[in-house]
Protein backbone atom coordinates (compact mmCIF):
# COMPACT_ATOMS: atom_id res chain seq x y z
CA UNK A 1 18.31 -2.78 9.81
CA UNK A 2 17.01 -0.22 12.11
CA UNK A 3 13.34 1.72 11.90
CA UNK A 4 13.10 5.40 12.17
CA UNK A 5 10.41 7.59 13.13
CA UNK A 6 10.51 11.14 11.12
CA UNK A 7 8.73 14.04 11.87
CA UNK A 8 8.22 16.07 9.19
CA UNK A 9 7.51 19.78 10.63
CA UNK A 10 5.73 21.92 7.56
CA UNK A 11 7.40 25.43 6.63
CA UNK A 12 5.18 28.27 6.29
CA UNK A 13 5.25 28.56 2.60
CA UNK A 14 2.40 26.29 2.12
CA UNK A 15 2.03 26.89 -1.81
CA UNK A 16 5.59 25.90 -2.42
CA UNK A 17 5.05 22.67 -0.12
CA UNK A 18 2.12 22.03 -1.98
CA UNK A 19 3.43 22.49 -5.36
CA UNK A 20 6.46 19.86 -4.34
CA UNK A 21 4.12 17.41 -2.92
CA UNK A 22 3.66 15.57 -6.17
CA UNK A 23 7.12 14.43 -6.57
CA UNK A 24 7.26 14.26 -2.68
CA UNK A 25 4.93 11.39 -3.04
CA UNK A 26 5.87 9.50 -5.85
CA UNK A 27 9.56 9.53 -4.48
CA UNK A 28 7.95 8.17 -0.80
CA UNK A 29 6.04 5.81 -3.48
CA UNK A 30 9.29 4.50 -4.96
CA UNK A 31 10.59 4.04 -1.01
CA UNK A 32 7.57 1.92 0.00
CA UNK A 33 8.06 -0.86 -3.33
CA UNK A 34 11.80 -0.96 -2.00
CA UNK A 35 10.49 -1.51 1.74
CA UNK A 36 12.09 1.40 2.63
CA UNK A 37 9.25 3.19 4.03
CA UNK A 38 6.96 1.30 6.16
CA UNK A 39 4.01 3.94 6.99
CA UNK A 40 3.93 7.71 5.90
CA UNK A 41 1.06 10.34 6.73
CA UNK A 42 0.28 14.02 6.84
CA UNK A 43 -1.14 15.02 10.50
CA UNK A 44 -4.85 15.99 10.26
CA UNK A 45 -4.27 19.76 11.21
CA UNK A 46 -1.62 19.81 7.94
CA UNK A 47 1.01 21.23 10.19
CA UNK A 48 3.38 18.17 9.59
CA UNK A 49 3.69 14.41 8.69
CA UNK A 50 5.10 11.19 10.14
CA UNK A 51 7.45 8.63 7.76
CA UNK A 52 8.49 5.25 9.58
CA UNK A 53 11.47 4.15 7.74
CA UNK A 54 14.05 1.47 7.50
CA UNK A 55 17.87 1.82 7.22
CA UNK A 56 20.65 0.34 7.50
CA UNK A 57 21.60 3.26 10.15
CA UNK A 58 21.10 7.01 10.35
CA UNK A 59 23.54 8.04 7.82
CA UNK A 60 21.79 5.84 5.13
CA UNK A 61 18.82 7.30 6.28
CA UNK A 62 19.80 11.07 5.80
CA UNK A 63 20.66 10.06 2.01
CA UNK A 64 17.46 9.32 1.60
CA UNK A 65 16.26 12.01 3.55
CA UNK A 66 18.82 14.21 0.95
CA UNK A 67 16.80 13.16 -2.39
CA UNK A 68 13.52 13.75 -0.99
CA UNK A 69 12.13 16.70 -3.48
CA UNK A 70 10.64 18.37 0.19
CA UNK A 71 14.57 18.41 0.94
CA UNK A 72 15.43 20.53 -1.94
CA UNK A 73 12.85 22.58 -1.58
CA UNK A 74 13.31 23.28 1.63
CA UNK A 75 9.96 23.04 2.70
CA UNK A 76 10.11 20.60 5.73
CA UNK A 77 12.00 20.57 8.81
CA UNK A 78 13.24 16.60 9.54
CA UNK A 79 13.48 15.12 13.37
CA UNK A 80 14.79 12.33 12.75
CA UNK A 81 14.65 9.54 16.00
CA UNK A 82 15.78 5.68 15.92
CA UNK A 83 12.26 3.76 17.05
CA UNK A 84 12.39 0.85 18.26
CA UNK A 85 8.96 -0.83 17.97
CA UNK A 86 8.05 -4.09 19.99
CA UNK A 87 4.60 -4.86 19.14
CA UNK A 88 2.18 -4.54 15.97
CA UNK A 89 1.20 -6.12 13.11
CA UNK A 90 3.80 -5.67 10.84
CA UNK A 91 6.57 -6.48 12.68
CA UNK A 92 8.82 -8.82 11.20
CA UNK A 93 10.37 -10.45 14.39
């Protein structure tokens, strides 16, 4: 499996961001029981978020990146980028 780091760069059409963020959450909810998210967070100035993932590889990743509800409603820009932590506490070595 391989960990991603995802940038999630906010749109300027707050209200529909904000009206999607529900969903957005549960779904990211649903990721985290399957231990396919392993940290997700808005940035304190709102202008974006971080997800830590892991995939089997980046394909895999963009499918779930695909049924994200902030994919649909196009409210996000993804960078996606491989990570490749060595140290912290939950690190499964």
């Amino acid at each position: 499996m391989a960990r991603f780091a995802v940038e999630l760069v906010f749109g300027p059409d707050r209200e529909k961001r904000l009206s999607v963020r529900p969903e957005h959450r549960e779904y990211l909810a649903s990721l985290v029981e399957k231990g396919v998210v392993l940290a997700s967070g808005p940035y304190a100035d709102d202008t974006g978020a971080l997800i830590v993932y892991e995939a089997a590889d980046e394909a895999s990743l963009k499918e779930v990146i695909a049924a994200d509800p902030y994919s649909s409603a196009n409210v996000t820009e993804w960078r996606i980028r491989e990570w490749s932590p060595l140290m912290g506490l939950w690190l499964n070595d």
